[in-house]
N, C-alpha and C. Protein backbone atom coordinates (compact mmCIF):
# COMPACT_ATOMS: atom_id res chain seq x y z
N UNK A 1 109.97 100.10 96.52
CA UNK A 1 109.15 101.00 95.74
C UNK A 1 107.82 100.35 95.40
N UNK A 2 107.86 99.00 94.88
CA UNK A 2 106.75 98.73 94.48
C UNK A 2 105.94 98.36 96.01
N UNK A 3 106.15 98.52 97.15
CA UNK A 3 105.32 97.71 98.28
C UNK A 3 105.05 99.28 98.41
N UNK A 4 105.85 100.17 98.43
CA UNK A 4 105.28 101.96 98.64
C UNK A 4 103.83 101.90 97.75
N UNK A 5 104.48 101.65 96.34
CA UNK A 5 103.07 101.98 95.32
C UNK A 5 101.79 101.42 95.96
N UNK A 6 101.91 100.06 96.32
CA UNK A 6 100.84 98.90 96.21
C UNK A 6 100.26 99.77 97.78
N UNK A 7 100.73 100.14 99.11
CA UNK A 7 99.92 100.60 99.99
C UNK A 7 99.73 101.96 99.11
N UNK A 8 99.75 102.98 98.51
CA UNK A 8 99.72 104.22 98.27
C UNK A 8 98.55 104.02 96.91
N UNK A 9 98.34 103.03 96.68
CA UNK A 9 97.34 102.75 95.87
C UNK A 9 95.94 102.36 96.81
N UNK A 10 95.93 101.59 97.67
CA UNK A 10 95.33 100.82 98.37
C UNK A 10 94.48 102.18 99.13
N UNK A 11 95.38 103.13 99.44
CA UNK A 11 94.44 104.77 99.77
C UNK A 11 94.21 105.08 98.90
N UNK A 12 94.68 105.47 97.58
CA UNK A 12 93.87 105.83 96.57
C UNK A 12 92.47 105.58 96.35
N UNK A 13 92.35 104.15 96.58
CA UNK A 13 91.01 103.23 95.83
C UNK A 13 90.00 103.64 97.42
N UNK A 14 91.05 103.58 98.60
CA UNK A 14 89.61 104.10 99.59
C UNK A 14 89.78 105.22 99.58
N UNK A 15 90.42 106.35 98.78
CA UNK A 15 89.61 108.07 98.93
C UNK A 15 88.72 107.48 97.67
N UNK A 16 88.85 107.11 96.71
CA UNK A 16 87.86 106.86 95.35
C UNK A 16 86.51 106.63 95.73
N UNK A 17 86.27 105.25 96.68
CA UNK A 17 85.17 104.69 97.41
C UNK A 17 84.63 105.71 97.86
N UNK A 18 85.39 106.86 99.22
CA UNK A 18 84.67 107.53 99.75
C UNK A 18 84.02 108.26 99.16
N UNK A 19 84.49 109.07 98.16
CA UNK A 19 84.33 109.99 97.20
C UNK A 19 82.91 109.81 96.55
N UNK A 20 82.75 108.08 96.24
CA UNK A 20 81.89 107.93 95.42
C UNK A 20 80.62 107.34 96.12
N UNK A 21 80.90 107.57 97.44
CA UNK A 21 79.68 106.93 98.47
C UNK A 21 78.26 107.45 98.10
N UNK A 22 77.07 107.04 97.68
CA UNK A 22 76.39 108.13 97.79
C UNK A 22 75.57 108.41 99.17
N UNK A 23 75.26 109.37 99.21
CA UNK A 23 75.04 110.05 100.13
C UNK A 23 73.75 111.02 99.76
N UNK A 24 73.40 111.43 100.91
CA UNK A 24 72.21 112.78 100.52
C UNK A 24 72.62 114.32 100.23
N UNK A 25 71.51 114.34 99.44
CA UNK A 25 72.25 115.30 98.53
C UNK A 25 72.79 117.01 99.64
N UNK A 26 72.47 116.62 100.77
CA UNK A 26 72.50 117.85 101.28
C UNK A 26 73.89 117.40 102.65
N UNK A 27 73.86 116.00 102.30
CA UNK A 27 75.25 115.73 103.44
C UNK A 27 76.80 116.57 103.19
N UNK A 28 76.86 117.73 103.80
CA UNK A 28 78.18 118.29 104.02
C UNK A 28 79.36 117.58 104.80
N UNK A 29 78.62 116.68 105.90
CA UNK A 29 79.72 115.94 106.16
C UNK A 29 80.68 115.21 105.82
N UNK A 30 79.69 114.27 104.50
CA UNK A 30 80.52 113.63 103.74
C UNK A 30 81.37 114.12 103.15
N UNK A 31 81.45 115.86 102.69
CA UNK A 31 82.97 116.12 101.90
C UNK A 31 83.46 116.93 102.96
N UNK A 32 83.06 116.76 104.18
CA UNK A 32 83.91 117.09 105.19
C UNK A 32 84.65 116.00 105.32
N UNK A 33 84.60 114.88 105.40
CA UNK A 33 85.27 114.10 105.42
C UNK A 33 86.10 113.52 104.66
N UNK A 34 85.43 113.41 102.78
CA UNK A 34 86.53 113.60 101.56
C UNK A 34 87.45 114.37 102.22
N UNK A 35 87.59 115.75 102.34
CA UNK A 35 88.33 116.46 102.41
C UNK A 35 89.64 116.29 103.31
N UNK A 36 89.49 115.75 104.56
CA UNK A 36 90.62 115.05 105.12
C UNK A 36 91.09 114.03 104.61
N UNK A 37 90.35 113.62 103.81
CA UNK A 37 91.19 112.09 103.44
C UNK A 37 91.78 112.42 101.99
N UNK A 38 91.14 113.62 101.55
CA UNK A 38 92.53 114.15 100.30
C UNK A 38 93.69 114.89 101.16
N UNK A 39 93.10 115.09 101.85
CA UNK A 39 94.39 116.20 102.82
C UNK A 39 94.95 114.73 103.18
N UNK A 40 95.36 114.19 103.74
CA UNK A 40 96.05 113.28 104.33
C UNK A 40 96.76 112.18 103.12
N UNK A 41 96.09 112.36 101.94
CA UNK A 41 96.32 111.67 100.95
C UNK A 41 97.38 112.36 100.17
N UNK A 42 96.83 113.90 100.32
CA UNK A 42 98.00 114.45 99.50
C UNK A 42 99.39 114.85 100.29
N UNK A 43 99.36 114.53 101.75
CA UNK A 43 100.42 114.44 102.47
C UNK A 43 101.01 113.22 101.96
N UNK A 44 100.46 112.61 102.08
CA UNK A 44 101.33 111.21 102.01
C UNK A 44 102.31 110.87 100.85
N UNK A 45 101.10 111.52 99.57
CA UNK A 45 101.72 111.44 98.46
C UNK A 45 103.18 112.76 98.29
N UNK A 46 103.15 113.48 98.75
CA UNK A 46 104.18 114.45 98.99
C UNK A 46 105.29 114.31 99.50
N UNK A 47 105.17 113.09 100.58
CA UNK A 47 106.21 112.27 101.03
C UNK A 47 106.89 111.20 100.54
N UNK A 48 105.88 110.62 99.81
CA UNK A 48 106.14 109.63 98.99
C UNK A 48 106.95 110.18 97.30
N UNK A 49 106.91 111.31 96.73
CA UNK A 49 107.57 111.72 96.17
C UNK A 49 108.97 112.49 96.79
N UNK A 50 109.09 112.53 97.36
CA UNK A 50 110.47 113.33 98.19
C UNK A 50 111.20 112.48 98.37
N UNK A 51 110.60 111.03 98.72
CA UNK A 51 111.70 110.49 99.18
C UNK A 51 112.25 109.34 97.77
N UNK A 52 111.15 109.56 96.81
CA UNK A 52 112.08 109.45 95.50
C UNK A 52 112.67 110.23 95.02
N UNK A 53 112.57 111.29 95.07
CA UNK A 53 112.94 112.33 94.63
C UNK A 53 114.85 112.37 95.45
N UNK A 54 114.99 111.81 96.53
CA UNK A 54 116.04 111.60 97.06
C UNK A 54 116.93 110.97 97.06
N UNK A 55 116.35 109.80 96.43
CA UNK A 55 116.93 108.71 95.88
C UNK A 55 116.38 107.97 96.47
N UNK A 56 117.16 106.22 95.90
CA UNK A 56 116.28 105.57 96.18
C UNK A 56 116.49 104.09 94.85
N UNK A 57 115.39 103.85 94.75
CA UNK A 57 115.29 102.61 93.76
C UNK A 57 115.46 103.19 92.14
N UNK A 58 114.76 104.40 92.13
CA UNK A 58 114.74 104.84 91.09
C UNK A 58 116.29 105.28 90.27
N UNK A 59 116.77 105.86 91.42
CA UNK A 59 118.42 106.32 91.40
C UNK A 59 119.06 104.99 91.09
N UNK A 60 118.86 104.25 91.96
CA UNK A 60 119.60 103.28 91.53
C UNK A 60 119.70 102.54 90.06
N UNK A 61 118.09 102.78 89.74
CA UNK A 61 118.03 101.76 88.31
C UNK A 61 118.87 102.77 87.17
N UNK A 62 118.72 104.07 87.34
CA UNK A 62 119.05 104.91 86.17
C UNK A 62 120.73 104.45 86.56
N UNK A 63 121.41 104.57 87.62
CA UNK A 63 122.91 104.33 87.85
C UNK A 63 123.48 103.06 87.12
N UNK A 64 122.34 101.92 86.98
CA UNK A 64 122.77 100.74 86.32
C UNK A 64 122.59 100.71 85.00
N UNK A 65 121.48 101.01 84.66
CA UNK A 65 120.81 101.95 82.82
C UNK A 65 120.82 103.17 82.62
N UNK A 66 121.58 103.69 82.42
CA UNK A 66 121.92 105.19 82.36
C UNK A 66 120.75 105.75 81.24
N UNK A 67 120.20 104.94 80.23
CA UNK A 67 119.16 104.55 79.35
C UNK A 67 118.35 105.35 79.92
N UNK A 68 117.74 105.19 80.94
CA UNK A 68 116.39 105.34 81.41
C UNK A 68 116.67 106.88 82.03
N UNK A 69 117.43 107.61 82.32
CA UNK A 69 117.49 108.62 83.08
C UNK A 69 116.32 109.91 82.48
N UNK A 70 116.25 110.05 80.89
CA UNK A 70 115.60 110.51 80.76
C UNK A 70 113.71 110.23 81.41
N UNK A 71 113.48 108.98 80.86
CA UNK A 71 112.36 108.99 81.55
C UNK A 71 112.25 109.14 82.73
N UNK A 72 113.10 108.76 83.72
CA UNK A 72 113.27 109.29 85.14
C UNK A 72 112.74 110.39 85.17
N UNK A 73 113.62 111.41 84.83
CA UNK A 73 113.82 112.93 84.71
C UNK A 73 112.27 112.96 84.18
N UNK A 74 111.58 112.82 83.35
CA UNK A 74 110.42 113.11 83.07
C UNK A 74 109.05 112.57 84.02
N UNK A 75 109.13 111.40 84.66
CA UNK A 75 108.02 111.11 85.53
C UNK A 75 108.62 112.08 86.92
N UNK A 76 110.04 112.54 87.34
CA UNK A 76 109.97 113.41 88.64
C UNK A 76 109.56 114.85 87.86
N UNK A 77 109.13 115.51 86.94
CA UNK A 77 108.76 116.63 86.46
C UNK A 77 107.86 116.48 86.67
N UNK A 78 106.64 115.49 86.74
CA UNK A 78 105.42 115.34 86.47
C UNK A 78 104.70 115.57 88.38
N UNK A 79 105.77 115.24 89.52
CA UNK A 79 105.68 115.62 90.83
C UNK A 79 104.62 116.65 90.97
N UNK A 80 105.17 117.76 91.00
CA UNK A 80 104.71 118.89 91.23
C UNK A 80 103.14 118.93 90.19
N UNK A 81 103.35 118.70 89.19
CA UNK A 81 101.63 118.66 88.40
C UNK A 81 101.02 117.54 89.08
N UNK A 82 100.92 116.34 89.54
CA UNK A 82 100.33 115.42 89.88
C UNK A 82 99.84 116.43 91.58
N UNK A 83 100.70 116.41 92.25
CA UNK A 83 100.49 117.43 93.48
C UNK A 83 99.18 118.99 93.47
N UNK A 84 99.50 119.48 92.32
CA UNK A 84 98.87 120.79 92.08
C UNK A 84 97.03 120.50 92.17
N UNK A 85 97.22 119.18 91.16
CA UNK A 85 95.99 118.61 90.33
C UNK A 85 95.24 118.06 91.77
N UNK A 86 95.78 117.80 92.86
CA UNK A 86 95.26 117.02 93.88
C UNK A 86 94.63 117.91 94.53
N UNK A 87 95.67 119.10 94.83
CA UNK A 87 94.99 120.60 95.68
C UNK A 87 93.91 121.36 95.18
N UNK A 88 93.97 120.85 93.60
CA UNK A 88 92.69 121.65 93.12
C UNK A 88 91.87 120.88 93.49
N UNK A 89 91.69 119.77 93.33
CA UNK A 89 90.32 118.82 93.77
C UNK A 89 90.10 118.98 95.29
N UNK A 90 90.96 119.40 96.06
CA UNK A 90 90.56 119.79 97.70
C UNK A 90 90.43 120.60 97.52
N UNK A 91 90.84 121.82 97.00
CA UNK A 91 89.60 122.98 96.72
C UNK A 91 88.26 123.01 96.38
N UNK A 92 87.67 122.09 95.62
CA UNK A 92 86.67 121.45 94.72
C UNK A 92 85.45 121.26 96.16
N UNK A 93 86.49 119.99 96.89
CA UNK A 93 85.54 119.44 97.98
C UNK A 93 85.47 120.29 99.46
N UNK A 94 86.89 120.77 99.53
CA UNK A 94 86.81 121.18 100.92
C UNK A 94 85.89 122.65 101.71
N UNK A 95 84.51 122.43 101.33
CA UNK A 95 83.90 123.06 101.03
C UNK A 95 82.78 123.26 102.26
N UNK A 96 81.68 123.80 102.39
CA UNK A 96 80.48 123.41 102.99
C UNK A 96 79.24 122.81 102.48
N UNK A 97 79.59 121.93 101.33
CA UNK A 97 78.85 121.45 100.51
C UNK A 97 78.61 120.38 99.86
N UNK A 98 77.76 119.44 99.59
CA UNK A 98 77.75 118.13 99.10
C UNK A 98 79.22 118.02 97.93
N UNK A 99 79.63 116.89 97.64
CA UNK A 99 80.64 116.69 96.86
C UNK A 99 80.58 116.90 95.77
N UNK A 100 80.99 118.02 94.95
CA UNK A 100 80.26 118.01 93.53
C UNK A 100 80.89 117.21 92.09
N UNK A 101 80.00 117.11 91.33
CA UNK A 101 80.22 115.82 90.31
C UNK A 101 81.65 116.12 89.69
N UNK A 102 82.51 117.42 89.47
CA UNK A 102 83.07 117.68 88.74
C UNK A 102 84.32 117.20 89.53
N UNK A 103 84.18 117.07 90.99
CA UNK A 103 85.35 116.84 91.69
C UNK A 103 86.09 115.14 91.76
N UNK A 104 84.57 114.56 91.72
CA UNK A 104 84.11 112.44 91.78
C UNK A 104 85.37 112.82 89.81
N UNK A 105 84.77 113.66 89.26
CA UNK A 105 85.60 113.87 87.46
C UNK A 105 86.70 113.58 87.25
N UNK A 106 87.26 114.80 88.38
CA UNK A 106 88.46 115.45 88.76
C UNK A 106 89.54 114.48 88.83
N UNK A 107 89.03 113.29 90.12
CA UNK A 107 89.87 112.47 91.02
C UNK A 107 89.96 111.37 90.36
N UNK A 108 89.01 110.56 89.57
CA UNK A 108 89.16 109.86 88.63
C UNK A 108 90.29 109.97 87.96
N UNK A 109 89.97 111.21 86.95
CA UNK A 109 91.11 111.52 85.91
C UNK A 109 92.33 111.30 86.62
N UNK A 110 92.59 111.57 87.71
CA UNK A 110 94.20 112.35 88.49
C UNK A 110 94.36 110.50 88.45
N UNK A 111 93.31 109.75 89.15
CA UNK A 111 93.92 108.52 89.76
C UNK A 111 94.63 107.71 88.58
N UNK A 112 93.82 107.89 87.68
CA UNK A 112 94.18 106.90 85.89
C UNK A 112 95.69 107.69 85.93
N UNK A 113 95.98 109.00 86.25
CA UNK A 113 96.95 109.15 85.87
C UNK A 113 98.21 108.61 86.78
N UNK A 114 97.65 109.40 88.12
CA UNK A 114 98.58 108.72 88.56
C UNK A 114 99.29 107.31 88.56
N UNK A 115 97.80 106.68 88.40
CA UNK A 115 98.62 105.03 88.20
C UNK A 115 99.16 104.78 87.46
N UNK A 116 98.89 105.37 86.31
CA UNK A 116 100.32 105.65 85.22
C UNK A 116 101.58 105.62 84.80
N UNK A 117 101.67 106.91 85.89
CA UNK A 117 103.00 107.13 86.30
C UNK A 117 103.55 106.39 87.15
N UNK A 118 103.05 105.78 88.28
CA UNK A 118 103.71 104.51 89.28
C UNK A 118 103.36 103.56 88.40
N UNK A 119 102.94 102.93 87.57
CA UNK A 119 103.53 101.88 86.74
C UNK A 119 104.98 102.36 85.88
N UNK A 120 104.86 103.53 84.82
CA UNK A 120 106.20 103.57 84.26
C UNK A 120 107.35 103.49 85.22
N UNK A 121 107.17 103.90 86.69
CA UNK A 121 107.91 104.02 87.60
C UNK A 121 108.58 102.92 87.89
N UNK A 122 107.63 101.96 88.18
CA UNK A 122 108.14 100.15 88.51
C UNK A 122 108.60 99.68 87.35
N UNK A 123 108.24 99.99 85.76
CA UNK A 123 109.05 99.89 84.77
C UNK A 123 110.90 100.46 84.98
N UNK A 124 110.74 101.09 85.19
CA UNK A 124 112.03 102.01 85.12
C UNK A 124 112.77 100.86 86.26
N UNK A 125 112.33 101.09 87.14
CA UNK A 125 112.82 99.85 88.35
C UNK A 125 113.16 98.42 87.60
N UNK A 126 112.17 97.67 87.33
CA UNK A 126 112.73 96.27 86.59
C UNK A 126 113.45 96.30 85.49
N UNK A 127 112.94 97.60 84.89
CA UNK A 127 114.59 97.32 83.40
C UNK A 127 115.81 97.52 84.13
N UNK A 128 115.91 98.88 84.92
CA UNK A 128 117.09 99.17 85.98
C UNK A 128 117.73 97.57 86.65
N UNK A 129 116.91 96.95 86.92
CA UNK A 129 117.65 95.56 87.79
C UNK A 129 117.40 94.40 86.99
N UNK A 130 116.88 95.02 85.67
CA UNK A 130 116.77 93.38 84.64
C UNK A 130 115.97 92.07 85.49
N UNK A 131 114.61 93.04 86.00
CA UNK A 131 113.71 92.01 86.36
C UNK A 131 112.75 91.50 86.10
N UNK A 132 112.51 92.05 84.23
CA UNK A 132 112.13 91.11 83.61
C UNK A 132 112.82 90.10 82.81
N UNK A 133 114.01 90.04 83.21
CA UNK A 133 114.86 89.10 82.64
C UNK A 133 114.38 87.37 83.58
N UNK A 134 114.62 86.64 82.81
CA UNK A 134 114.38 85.54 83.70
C UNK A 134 115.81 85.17 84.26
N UNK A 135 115.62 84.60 85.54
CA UNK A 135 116.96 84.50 86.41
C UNK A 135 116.68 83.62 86.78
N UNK A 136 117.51 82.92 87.91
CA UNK A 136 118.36 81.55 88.83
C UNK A 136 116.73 81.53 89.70
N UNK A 137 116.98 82.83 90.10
CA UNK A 137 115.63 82.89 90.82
C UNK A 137 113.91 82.48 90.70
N UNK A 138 113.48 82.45 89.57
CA UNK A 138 112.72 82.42 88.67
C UNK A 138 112.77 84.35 87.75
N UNK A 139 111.38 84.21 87.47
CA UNK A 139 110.88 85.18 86.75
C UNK A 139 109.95 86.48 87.57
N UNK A 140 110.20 87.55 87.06
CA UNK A 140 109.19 88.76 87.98
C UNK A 140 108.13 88.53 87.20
N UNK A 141 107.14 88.23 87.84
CA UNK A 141 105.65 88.75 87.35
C UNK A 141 104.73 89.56 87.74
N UNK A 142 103.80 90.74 87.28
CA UNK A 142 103.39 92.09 87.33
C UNK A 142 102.40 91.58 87.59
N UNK A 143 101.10 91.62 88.24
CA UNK A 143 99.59 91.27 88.44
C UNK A 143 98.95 92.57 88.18
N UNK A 144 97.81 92.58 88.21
CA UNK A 144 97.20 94.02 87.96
C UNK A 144 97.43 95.00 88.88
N UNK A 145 98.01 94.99 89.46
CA UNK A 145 98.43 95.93 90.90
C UNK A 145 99.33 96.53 90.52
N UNK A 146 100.35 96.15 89.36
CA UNK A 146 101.65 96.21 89.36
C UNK A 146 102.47 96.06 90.39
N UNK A 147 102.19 95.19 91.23
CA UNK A 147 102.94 94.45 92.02
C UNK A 147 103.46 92.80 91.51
N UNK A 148 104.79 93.04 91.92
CA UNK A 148 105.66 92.08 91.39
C UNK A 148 106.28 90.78 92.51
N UNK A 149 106.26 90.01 91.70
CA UNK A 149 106.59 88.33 92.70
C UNK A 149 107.00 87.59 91.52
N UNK A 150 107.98 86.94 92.35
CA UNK A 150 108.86 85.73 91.66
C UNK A 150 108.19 84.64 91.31
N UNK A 151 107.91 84.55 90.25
CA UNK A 151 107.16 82.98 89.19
C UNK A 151 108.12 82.01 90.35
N UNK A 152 107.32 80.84 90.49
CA UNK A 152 107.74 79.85 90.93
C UNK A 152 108.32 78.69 89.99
């Protein structure tokens, strides 16, 4: 899960870039091109929820902390709004028209959120397997990525 997040972030930050390229004010291409790369973004992300949604790491942690199921249950509710919020912003861009400011607004907001939610997510994961517990192994440590590696 967390190597899913860390590439599924890594597109995030290059639709963000593209998004925020500037460009002339009359370049349509450029959100011709946003526009596939939210389309392809919001595929991905659609897949990438399904197949939590199927189980998975997440299933597993709630099976070991039964604790956490609620928040489970509340970040997969949030699926479908995180999804909706994406299609409106390809509505926004997928346009014949320079990228407009409200959309660069839009995608911002969605991204803060989303990262949000894939952090509580990798939360739910390390309490689930007690990997912030220190172990034999060493210790999990979170970097700003919320990607996690064993303290040496």
């Amino acid at each position: 899960l967390l190597r899913d997040h860390q590439e599924l972030n890594r597109e995030l930050r290059t639709v963000q870039s593209l998004l925020h390229k500037e460009t002339e004010p009359s370049d349509v291409q450029h959100a011709a091109a946003a526009a596939a790369e939210l389309k392809a973004l919001r595929a991905r992300l659609a897949r990438h929820f399904t197949e939590e949604e199927q189980g998975g790491c997440i299933e597993e942690a709630v099976c070991r902390q039964p604790q956490l199921a609620g928040r489970a249950r509340e970040l997969e509710k949030q699926h479908p709004e995180l999804l909706a919020e994406l299609d409106r912003i390809i509505g926004l861009v997928d346009r014949p028209q320079p990228v407009p400011p409200a959309a660069l607004a839009r995608f911002d907001a969605f991204l803060r959120t989303l990262l949000t939610h894939e952090a509580e997510e990798n939360r739910i994961v390390s309490q689930g397997f007690n990997l912030c517990e220190a172990s034999e192994e060493g210790e999990i440590v979170f970097d700003e990525g919320d990607s996690a590696r064993l303290a040496s």
